[in-house]
C-alpha atoms as a PDB file:
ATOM      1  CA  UNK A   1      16.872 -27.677  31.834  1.00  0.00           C
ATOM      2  CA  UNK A   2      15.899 -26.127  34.870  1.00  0.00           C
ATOM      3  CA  UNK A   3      15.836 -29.032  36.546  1.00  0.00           C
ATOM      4  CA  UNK A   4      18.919 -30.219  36.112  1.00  0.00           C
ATOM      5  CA  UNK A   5      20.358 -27.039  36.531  1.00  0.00           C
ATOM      6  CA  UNK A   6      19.069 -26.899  40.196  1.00  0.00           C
ATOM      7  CA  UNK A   7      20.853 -30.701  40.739  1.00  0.00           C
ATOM      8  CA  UNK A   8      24.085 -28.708  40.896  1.00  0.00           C
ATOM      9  CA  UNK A   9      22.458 -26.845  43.766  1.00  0.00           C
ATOM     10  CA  UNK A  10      23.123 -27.506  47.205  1.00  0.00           C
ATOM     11  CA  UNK A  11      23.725 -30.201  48.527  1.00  0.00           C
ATOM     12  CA  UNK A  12      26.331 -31.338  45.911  1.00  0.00           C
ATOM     13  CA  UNK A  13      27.870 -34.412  45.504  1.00  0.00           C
ATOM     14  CA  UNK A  14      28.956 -37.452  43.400  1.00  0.00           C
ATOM     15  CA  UNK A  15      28.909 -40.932  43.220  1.00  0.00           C
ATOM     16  CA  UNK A  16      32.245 -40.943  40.744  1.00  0.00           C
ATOM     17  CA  UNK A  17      34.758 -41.229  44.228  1.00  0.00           C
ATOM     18  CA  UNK A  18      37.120 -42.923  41.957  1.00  0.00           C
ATOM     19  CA  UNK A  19      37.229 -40.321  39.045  1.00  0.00           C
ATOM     20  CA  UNK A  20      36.961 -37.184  41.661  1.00  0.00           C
ATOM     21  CA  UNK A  21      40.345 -38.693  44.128  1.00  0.00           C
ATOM     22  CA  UNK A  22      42.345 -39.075  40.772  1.00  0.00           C
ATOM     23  CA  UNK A  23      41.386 -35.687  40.489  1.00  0.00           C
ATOM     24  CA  UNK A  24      42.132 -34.275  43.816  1.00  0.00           C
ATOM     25  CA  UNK A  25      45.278 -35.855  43.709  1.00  0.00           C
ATOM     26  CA  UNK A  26      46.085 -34.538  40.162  1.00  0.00           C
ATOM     27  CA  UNK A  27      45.420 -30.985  41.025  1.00  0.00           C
ATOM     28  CA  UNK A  28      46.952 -31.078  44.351  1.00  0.00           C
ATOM     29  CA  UNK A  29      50.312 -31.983  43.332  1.00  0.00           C
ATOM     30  CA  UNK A  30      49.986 -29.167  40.549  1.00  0.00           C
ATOM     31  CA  UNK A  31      49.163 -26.420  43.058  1.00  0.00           C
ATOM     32  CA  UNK A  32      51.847 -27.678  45.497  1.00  0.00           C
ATOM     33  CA  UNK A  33      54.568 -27.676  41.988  1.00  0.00           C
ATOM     34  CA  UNK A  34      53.296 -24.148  41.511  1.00  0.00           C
ATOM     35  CA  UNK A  35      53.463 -22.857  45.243  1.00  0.00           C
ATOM     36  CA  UNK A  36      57.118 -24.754  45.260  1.00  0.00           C
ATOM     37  CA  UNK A  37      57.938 -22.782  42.238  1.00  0.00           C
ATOM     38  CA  UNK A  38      56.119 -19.693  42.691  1.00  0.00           C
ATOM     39  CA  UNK A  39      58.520 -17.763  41.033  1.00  0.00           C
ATOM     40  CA  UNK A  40      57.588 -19.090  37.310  1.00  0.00           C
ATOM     41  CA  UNK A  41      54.241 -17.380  37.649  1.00  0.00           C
ATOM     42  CA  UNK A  42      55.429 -13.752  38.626  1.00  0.00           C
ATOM     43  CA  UNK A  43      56.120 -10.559  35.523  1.00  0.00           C
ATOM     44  CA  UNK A  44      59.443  -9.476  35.761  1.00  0.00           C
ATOM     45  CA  UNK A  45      59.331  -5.980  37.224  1.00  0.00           C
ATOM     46  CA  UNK A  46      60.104  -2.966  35.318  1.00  0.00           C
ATOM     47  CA  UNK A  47      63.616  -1.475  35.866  1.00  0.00           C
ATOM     48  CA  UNK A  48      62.643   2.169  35.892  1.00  0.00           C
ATOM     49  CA  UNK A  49      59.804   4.367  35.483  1.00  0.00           C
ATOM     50  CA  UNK A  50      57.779   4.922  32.150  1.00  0.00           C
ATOM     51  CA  UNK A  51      59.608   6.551  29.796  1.00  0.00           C
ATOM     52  CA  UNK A  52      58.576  10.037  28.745  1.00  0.00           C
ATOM     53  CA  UNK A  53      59.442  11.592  25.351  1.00  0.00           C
ATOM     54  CA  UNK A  54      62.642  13.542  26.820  1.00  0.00           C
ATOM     55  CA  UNK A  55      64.477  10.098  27.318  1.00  0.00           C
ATOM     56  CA  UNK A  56      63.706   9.029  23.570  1.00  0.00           C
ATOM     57  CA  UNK A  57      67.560   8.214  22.734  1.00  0.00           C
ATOM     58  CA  UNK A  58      67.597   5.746  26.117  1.00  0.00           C
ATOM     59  CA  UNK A  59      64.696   3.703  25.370  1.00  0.00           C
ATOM     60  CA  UNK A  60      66.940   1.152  23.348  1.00  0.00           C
ATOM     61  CA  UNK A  61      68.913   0.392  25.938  1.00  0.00           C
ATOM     62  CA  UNK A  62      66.418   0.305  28.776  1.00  0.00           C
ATOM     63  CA  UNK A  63      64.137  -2.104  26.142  1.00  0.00           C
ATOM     64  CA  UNK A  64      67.276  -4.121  25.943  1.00  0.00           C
ATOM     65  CA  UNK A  65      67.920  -4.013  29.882  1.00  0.00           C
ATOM     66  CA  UNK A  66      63.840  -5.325  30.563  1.00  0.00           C
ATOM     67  CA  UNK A  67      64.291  -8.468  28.453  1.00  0.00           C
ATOM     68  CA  UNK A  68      67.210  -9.698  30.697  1.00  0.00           C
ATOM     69  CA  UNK A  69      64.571 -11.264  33.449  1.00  0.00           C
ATOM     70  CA  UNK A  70      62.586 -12.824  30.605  1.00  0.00           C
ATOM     71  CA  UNK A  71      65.803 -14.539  29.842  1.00  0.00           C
ATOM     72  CA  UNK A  72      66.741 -15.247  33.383  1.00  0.00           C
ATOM     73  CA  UNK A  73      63.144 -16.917  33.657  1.00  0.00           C
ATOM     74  CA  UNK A  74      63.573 -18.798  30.826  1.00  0.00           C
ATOM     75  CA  UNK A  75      66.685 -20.182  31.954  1.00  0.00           C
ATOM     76  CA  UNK A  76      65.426 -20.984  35.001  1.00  0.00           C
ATOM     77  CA  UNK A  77      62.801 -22.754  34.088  1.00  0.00           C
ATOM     78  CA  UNK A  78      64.996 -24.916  31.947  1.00  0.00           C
ATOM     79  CA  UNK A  79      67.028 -25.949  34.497  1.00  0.00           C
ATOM     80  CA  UNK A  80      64.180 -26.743  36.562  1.00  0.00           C
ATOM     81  CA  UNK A  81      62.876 -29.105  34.088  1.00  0.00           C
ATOM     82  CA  UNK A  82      66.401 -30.386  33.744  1.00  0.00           C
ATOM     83  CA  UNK A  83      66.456 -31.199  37.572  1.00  0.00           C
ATOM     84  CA  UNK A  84      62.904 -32.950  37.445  1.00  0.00           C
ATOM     85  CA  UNK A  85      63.875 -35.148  34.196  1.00  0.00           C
ATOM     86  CA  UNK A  86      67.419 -36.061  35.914  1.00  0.00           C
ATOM     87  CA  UNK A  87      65.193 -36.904  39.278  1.00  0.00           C
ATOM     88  CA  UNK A  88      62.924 -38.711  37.602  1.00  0.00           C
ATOM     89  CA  UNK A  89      65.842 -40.543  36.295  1.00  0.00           C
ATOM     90  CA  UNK A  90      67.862 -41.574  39.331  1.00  0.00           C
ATOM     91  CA  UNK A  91      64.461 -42.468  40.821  1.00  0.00           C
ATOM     92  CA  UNK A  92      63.653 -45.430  37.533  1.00  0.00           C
ATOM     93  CA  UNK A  93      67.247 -46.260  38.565  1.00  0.00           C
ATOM     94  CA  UNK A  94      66.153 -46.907  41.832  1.00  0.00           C
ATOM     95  CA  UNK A  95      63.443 -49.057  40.808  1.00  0.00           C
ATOM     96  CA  UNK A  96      60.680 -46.283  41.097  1.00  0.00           C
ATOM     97  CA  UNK A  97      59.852 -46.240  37.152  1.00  0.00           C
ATOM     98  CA  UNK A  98      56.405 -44.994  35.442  1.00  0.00           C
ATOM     99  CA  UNK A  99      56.661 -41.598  37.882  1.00  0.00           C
ATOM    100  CA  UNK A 100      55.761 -38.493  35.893  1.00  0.00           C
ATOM    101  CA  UNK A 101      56.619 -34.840  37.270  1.00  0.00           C
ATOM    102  CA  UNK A 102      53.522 -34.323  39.504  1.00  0.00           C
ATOM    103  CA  UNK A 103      54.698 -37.087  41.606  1.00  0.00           C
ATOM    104  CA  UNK A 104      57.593 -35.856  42.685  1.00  0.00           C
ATOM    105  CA  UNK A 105      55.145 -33.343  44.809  1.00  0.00           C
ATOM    106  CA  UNK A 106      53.960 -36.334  46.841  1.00  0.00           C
ATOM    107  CA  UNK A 107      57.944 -35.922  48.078  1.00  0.00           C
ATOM    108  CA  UNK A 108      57.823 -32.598  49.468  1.00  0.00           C
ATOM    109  CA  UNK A 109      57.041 -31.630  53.123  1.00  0.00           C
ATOM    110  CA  UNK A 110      53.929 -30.579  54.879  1.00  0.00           C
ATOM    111  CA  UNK A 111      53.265 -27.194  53.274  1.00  0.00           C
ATOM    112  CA  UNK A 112      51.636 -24.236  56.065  1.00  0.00           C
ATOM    113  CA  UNK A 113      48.726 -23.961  53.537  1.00  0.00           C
ATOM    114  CA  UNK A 114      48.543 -27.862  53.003  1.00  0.00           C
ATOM    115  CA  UNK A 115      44.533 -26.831  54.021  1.00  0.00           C
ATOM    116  CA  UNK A 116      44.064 -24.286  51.709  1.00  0.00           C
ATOM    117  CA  UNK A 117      45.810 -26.307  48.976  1.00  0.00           C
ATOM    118  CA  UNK A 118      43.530 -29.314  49.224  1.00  0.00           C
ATOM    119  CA  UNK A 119      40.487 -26.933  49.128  1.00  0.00           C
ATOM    120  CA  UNK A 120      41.495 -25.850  45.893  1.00  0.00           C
ATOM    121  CA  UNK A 121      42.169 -29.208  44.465  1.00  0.00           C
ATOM    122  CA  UNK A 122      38.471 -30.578  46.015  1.00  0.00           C
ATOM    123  CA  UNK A 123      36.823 -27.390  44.693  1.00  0.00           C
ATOM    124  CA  UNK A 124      38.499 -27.699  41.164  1.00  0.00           C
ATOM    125  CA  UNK A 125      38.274 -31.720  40.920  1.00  0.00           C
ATOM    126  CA  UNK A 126      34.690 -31.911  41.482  1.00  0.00           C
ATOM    127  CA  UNK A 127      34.031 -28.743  39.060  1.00  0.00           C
ATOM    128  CA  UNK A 128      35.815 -30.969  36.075  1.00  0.00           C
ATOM    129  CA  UNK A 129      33.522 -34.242  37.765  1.00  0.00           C
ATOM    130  CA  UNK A 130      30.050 -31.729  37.327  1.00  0.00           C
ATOM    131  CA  UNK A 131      30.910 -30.366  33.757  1.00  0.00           C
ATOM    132  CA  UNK A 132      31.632 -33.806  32.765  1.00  0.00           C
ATOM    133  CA  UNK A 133      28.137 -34.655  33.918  1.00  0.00           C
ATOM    134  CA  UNK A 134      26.191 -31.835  32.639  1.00  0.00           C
ATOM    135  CA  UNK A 135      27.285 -31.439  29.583  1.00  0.00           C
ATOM    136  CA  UNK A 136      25.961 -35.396  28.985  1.00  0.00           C
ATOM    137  CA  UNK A 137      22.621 -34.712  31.083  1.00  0.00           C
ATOM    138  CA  UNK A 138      21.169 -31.239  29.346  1.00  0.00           C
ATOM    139  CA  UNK A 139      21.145 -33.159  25.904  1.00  0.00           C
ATOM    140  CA  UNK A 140      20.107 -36.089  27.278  1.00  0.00           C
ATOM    141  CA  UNK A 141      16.915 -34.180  29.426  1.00  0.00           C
ATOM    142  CA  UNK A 142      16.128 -32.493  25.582  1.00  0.00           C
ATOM    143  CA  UNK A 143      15.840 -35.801  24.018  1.00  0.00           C
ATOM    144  CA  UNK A 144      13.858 -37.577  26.431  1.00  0.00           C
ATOM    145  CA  UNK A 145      11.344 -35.409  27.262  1.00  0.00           C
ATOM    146  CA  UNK A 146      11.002 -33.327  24.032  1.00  0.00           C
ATOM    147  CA  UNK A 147      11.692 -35.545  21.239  1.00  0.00           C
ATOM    148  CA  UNK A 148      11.588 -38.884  22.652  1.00  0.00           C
ATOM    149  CA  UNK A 149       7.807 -37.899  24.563  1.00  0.00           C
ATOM    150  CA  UNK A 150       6.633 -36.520  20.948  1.00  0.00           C
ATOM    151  CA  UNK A 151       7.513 -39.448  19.029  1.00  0.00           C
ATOM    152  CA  UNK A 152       5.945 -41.832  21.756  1.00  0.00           C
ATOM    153  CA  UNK A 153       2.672 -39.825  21.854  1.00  0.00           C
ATOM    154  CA  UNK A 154       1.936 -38.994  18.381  1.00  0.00           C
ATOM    155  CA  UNK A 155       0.711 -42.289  17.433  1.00  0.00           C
ATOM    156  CA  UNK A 156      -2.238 -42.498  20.176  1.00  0.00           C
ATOM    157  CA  UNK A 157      -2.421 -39.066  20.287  1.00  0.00           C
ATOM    158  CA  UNK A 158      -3.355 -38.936  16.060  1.00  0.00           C
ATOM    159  CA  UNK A 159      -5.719 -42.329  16.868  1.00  0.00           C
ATOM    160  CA  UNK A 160      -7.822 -40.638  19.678  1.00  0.00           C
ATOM    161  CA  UNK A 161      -8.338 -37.663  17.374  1.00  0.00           C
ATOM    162  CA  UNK A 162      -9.232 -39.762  14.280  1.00  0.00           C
ATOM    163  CA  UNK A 163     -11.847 -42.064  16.612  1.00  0.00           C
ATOM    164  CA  UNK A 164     -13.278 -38.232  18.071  1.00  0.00           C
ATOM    165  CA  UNK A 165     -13.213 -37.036  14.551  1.00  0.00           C
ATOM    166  CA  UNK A 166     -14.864 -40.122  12.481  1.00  0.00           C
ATOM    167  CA  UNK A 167     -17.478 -41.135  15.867  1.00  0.00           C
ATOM    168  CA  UNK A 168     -18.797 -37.269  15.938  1.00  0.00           C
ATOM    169  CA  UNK A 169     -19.427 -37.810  12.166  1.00  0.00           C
ATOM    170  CA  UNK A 170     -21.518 -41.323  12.346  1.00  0.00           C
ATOM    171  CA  UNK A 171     -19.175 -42.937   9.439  1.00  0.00           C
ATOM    172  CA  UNK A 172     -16.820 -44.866  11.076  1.00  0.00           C
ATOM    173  CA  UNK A 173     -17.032 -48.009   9.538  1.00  0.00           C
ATOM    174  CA  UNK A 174     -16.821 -46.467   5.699  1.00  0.00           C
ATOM    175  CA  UNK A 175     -13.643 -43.808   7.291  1.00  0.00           C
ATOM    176  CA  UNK A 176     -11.509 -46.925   8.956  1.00  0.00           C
ATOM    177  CA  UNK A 177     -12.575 -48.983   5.698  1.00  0.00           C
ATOM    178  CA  UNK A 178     -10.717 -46.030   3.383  1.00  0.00           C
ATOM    179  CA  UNK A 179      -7.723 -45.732   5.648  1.00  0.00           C
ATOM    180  CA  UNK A 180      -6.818 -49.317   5.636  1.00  0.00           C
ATOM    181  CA  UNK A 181      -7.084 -49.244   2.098  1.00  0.00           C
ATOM    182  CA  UNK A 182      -5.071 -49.906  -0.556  1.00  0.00           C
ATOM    183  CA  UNK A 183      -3.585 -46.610  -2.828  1.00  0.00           C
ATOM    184  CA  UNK A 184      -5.555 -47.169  -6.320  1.00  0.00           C
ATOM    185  CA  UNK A 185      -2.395 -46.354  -8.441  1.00  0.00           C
ATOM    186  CA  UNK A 186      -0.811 -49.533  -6.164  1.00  0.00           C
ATOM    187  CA  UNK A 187      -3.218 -51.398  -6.933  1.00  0.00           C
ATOM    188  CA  UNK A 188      -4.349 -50.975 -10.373  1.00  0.00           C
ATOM    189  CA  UNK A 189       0.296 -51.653 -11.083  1.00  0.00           C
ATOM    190  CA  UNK A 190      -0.090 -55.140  -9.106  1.00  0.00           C
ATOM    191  CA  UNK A 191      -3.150 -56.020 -11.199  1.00  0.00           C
ATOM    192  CA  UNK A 192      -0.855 -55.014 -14.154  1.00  0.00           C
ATOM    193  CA  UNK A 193       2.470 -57.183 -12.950  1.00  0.00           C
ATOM    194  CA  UNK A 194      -0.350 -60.290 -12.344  1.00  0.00           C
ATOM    195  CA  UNK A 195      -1.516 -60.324 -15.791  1.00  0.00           C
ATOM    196  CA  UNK A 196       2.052 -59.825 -17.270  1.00  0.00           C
ATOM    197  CA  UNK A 197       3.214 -62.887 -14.979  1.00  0.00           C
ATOM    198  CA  UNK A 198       0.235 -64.845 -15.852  1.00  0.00           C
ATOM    199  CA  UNK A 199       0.719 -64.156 -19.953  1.00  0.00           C
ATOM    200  CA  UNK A 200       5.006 -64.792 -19.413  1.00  0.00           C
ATOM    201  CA  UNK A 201       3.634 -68.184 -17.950  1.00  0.00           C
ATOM    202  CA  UNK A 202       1.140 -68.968 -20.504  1.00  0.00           C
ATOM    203  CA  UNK A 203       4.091 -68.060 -23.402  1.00  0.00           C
ATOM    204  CA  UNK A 204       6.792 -70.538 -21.263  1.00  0.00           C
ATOM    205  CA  UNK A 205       4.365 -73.037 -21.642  1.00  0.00           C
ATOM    206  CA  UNK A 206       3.763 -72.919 -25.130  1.00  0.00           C
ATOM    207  CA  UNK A 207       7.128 -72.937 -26.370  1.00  0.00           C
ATOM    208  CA  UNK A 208       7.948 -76.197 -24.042  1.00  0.00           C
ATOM    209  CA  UNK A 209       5.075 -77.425 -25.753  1.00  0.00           C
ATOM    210  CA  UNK A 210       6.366 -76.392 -29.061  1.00  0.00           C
ATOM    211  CA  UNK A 211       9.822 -77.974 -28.806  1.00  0.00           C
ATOM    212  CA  UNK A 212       8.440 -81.240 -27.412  1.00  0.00           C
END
């Protein structure tokens, strides 16, 4: 785990250009919606100071005078979705169809942080490009050199010990001879099944006899 952990040291980099520009270009036209609507993202600001327990009897109606932005944002923001979907309209009219609402950011103008904004789409992008990839390579670096390198050297591993084991003790011959062996409860049932076969035979014969 370590070292993959240290691939997402410097110098970084992928060879996914294809997935990482969709992604650019996703997240770019998100932060340019949200610096275009900035607005969306700001708490309404209180009206008035705290209230203490001497203005008890005006809380009401200073409670009911702080949800008027949330309403006022929520109206706005309806009508800015309103605007999109009708522009998004008139543009399929236009023979522009299959648009969605992050395109319309490719329409705006050069933004003064245009810079900045592409930073944070590069930075973000390739962040969702290296999760994608780690998350896959940790469990793969587990199997393959944990449980995939035990399974391939248990086999020779067991055989050198046995050969150590059975040369150090001078009977190899007899110790190979019982290993390759046959179980004696297997063997004493397939005797069994023979002689059953051989007497089912022997009967099958007889009555073919007997009916001839």
């Amino acid at each position: 785990m370590k070292e993959t952990l240290e691939l997402e040291l410097r110098p970084n980099y992928t060879q996914n250009t294809h997935y990482l520009q969709s992604l650019c270009e996703k997240w770019l036209s998100k932060y340019k919606l949200g610096r275009r609507n900035s607005t969306q993202y700001q708490l309404p600001a209180p009206d008035s100071p705290i209230a203490t327990f001497d203005d008890s009897e005006q809380a009401p109606a200073k409670k009911k005078k702080n949800c008027q932005p949330t309403s006022a944002c929520t109206s706005s923001a309806y009508r800015d979705s309103s605007a999109e979907t009708d522009a998004l309209e008139y543009l399929s009219r236009a023979g522009y169809s299959g648009l969605s609402v992050a395109d319309l950011a490719r329409l705006l103008p050069p933004d003064a942080f245009e810079d900045e904004l592409i930073v944070m789409a590069d930075v973000r992008a390739y962040f969702h490009v290296a999760y994608k990839r780690i998350i896959d390579h940790i469990p793969l670096k587990i199997e393959h050199t944990l449980h995939q390198a035990l399974a391939g050297k248990l086999s020779v591993t067991l055989l050198q010990s046995l050969i150590v084991d059975t040369t150090a003790r001078g009977d190899f011959a007899e110790r190979m001879k019982e290993l390759a062996s046959e179980d004696p409860a297997i063997a004493l049932k397939r005797d069994h099944l023979q002689a059953r076969r051989v007497r089912l035979h022997e009967y099958r014969r007889k009555l073919v006899n007997f009916s001839a």
